[in-house]
N, C-alpha and C. Protein backbone atom coordinates (compact mmCIF):
# COMPACT_ATOMS: atom_id res chain seq x y z
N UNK A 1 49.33 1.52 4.90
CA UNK A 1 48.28 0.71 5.45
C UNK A 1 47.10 1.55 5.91
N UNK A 2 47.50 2.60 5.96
CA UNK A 2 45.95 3.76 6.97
C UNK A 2 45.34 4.21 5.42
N UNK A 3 46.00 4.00 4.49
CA UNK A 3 45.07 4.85 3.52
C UNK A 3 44.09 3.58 2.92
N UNK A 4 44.43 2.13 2.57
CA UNK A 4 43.84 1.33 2.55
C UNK A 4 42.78 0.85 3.90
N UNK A 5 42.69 1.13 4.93
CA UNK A 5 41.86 0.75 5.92
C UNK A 5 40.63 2.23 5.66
N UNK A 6 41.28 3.35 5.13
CA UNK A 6 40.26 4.48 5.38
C UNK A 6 39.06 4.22 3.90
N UNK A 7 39.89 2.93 2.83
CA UNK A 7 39.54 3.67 1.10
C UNK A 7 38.14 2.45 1.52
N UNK A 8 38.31 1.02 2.82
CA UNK A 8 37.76 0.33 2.97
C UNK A 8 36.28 0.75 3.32
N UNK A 9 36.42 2.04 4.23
CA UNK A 9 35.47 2.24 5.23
C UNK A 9 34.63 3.18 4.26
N UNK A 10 35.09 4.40 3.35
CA UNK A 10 34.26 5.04 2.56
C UNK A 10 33.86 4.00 1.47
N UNK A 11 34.22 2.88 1.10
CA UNK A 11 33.14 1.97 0.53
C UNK A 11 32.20 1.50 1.30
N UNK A 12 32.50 0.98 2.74
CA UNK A 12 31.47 -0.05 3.26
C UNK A 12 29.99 1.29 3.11
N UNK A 13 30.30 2.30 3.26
CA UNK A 13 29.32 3.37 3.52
C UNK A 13 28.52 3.66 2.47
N UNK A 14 29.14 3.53 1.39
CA UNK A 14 28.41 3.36 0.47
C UNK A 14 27.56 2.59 -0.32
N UNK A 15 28.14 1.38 0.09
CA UNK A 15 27.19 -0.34 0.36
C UNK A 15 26.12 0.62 0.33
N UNK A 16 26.31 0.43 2.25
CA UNK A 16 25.11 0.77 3.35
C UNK A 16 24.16 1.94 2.66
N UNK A 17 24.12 2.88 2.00
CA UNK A 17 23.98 3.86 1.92
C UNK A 17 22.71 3.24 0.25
N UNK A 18 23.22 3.10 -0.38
CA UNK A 18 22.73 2.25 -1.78
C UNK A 18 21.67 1.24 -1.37
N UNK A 19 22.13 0.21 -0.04
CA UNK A 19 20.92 -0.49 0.29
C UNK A 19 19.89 0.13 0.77
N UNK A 20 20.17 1.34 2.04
CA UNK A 20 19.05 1.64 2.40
C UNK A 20 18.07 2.38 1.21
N UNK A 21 18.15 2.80 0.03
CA UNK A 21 17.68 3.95 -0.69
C UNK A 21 17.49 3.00 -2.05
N UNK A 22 17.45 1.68 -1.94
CA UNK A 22 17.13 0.83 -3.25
C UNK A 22 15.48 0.69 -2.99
N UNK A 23 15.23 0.14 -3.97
CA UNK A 23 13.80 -0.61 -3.61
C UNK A 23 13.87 -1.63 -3.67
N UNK A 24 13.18 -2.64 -2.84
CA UNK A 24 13.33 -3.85 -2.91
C UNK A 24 12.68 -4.56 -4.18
N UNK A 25 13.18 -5.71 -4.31
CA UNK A 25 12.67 -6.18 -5.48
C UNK A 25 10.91 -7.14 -5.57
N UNK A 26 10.91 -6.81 -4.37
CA UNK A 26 9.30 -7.88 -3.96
C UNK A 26 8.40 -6.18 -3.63
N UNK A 27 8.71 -5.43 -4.23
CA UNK A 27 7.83 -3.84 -3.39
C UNK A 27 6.23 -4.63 -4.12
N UNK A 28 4.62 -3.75 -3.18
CA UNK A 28 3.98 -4.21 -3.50
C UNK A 28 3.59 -3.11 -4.78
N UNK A 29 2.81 -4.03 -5.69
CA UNK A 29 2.34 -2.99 -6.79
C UNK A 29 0.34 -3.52 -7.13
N UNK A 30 -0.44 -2.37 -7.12
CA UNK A 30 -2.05 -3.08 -7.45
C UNK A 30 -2.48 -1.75 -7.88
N UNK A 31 -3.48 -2.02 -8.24
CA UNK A 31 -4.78 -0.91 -8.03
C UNK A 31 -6.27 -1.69 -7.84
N UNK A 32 -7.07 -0.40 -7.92
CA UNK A 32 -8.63 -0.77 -7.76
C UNK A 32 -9.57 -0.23 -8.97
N UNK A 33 -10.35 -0.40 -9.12
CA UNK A 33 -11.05 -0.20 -10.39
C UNK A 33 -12.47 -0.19 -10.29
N UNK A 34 -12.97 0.28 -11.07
CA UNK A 34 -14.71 0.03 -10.71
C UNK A 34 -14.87 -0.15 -9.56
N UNK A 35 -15.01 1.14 -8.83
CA UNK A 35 -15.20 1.47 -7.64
C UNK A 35 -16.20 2.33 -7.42
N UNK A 36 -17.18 1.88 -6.40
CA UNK A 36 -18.38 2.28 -6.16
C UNK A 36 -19.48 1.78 -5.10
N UNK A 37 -20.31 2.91 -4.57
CA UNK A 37 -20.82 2.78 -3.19
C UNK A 37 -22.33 1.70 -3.44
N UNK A 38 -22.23 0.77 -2.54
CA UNK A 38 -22.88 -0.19 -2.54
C UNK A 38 -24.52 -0.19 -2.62
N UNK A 39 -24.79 1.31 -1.71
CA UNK A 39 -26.09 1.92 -1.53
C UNK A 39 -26.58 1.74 0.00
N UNK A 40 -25.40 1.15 0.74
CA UNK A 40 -25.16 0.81 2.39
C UNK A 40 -24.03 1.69 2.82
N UNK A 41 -23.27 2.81 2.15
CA UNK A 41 -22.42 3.67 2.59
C UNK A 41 -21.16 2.32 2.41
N UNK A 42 -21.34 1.81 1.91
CA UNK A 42 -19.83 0.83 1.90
C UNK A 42 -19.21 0.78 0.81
N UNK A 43 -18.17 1.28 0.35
CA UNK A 43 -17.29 1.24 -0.78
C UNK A 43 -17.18 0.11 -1.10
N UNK A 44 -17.00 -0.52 -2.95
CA UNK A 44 -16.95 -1.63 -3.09
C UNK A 44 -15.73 -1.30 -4.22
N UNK A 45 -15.19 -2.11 -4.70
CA UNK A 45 -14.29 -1.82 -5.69
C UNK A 45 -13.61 -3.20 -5.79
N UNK A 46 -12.85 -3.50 -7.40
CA UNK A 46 -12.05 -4.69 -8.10
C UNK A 46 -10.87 -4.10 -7.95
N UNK A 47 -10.19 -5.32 -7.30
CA UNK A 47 -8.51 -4.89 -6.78
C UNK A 47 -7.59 -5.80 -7.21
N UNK A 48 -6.26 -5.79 -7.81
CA UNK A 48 -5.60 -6.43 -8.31
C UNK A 48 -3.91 -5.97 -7.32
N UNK A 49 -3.52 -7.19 -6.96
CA UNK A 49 -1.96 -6.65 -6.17
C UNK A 49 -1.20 -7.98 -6.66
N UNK A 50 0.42 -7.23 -6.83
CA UNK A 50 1.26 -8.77 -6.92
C UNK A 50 2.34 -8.00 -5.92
N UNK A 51 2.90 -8.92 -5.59
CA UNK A 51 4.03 -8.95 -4.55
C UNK A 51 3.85 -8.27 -3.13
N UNK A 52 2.87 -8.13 -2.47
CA UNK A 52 1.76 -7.46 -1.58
C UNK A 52 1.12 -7.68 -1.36
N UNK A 53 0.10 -6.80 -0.44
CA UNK A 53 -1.02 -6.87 -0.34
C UNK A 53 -1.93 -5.05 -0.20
N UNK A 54 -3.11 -5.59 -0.04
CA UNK A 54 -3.69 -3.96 -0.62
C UNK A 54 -5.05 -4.15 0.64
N UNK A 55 -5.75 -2.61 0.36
CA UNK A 55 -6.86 -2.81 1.02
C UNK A 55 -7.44 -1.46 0.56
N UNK A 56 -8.60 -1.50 0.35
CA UNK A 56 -9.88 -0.35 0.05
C UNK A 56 -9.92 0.34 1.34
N UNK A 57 -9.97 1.82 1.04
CA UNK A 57 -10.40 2.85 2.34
C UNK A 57 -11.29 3.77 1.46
N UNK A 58 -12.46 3.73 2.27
CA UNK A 58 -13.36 4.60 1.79
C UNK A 58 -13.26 6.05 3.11
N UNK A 59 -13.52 7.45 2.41
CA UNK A 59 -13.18 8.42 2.98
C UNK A 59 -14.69 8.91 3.42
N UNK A 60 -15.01 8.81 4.83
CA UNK A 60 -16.51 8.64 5.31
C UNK A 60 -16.62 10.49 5.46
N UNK A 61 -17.67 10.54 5.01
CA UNK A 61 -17.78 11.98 5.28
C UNK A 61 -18.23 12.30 7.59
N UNK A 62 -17.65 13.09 7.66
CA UNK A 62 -17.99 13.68 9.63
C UNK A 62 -17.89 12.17 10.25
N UNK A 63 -16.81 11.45 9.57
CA UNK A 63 -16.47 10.15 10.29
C UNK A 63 -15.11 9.69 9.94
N UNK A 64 -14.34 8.38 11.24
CA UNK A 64 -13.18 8.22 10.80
C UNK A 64 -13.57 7.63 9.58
N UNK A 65 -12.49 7.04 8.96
CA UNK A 65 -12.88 6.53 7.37
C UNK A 65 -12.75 4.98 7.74
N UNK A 66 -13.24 4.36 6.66
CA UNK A 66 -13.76 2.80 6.60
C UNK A 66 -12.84 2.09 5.92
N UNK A 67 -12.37 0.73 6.52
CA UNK A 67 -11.65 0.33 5.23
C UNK A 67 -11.70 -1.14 5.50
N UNK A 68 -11.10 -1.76 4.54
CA UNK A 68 -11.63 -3.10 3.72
C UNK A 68 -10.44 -4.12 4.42
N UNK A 69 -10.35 -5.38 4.32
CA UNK A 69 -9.10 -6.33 5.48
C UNK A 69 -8.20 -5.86 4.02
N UNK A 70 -7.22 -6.75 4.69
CA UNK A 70 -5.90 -6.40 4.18
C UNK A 70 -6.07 -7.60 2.91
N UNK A 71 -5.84 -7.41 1.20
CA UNK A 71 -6.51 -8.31 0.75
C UNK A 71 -5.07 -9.44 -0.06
N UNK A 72 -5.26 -10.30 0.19
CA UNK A 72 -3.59 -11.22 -0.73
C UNK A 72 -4.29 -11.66 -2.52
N UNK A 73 -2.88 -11.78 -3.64
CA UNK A 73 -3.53 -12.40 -4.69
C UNK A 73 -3.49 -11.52 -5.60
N UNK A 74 -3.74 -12.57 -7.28
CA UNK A 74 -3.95 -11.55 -7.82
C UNK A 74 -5.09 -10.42 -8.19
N UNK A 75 -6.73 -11.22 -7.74
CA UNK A 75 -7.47 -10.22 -8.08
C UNK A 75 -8.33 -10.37 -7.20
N UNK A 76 -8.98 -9.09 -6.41
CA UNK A 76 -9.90 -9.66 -5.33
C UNK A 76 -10.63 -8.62 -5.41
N UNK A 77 -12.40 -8.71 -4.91
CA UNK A 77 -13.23 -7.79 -4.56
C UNK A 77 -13.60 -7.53 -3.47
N UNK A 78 -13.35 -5.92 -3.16
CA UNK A 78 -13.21 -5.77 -1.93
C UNK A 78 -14.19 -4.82 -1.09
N UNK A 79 -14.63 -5.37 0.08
CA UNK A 79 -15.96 -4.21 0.75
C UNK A 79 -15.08 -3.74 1.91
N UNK A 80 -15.59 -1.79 1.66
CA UNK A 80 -14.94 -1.62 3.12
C UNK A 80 -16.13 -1.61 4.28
N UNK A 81 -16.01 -1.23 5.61
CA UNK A 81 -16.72 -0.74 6.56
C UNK A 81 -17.55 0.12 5.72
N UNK A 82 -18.68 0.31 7.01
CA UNK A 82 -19.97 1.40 6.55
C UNK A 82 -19.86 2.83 6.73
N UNK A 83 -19.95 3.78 6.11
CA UNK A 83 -19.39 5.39 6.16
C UNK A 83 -21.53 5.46 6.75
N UNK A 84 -21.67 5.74 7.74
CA UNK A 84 -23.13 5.97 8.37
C UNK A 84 -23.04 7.34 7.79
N UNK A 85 -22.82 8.36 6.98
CA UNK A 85 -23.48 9.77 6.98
C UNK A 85 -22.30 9.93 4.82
N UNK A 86 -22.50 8.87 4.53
CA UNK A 86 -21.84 8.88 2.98
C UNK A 86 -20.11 8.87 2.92
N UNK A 87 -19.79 8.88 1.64
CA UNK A 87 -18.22 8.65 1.01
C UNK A 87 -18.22 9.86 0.71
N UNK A 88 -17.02 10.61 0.79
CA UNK A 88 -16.75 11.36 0.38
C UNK A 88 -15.56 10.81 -1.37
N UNK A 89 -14.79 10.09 -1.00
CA UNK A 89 -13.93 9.16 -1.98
C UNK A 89 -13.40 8.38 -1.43
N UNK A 90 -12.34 7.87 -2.10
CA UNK A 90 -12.13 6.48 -1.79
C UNK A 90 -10.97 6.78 -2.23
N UNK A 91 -9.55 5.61 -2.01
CA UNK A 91 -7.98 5.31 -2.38
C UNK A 91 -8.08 3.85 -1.69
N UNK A 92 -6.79 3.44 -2.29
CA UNK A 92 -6.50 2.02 -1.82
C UNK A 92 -4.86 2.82 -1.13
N UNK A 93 -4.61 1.33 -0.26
CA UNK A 93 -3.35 1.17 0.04
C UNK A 93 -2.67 0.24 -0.09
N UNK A 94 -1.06 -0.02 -0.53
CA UNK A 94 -0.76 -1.35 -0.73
C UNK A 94 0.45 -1.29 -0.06
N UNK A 95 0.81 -2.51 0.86
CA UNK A 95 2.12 -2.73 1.55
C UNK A 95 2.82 -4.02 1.59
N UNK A 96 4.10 -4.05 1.29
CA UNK A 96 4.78 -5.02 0.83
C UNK A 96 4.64 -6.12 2.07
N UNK A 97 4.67 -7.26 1.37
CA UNK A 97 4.72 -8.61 2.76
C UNK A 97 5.96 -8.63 3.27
C-alpha cells in the first residue's frame, strides 16, 4: 500500500508541474505595422491582436516612454502619448485577457 500512495504523489507532481509550464490556449498573439510618428512626437501604428489585447509604446527620447490604451479586436489603430523631445522607436505589447 506505501508504494502505491508514493507512485500517486510523483504523478500528482507532475500534473502540477506540466500545468504550470504549458501555455494556455487563449495566450495573446498581434503585431503592429506601418508604424510611424505623427509629426506631434506621437507614435501611430496598425495593430492586429486575437485572444488579447495589445498596446503601442513609443520609446521617447530624455523621457519616460509613451504609450497607447490597452487596445481589444481584431484590427485597431493606435496613438500613443506625446514623446515632447522625439521617438527614439517604438514596440508593442500584448497580454492575455
Amino acid at each position: 500500500m506505501k508504494k502505491l500512495i508514493a507512485t500517486f504523489a510523483v504523478a500528482a507532481s507532475a500534473v502540477v508541474t506540466m500545468c504550470v509550464t504549458s501555455t494556455p490556449a487563449s495566450a495573446a498573439t498581434g503585431s503592429c505595422s506601418n508604424a510611424r510618428d505623427n509629426g506631434n512626437g506621437q507614435m501611430i501604428a496598425d495593430c492586429t491582436v486575437s485572444g488579447g489585447k495589445i498596446r503601442l509604446v513609443a520609446e521617447c527620447k530624455w523621457a519616460p516612454w509613451a504609450y497607447s490604451e490597452w487596445a481589444y479586436g481584431p484590427y485597431r489603430n493606435l496613438t500613443t502619448g506625446q514623446c515632447w523631445w522625439g521617438i527614439d522607436g517604438y514596440r508593442y505589447e500584448l497580454q492575455d485577457l
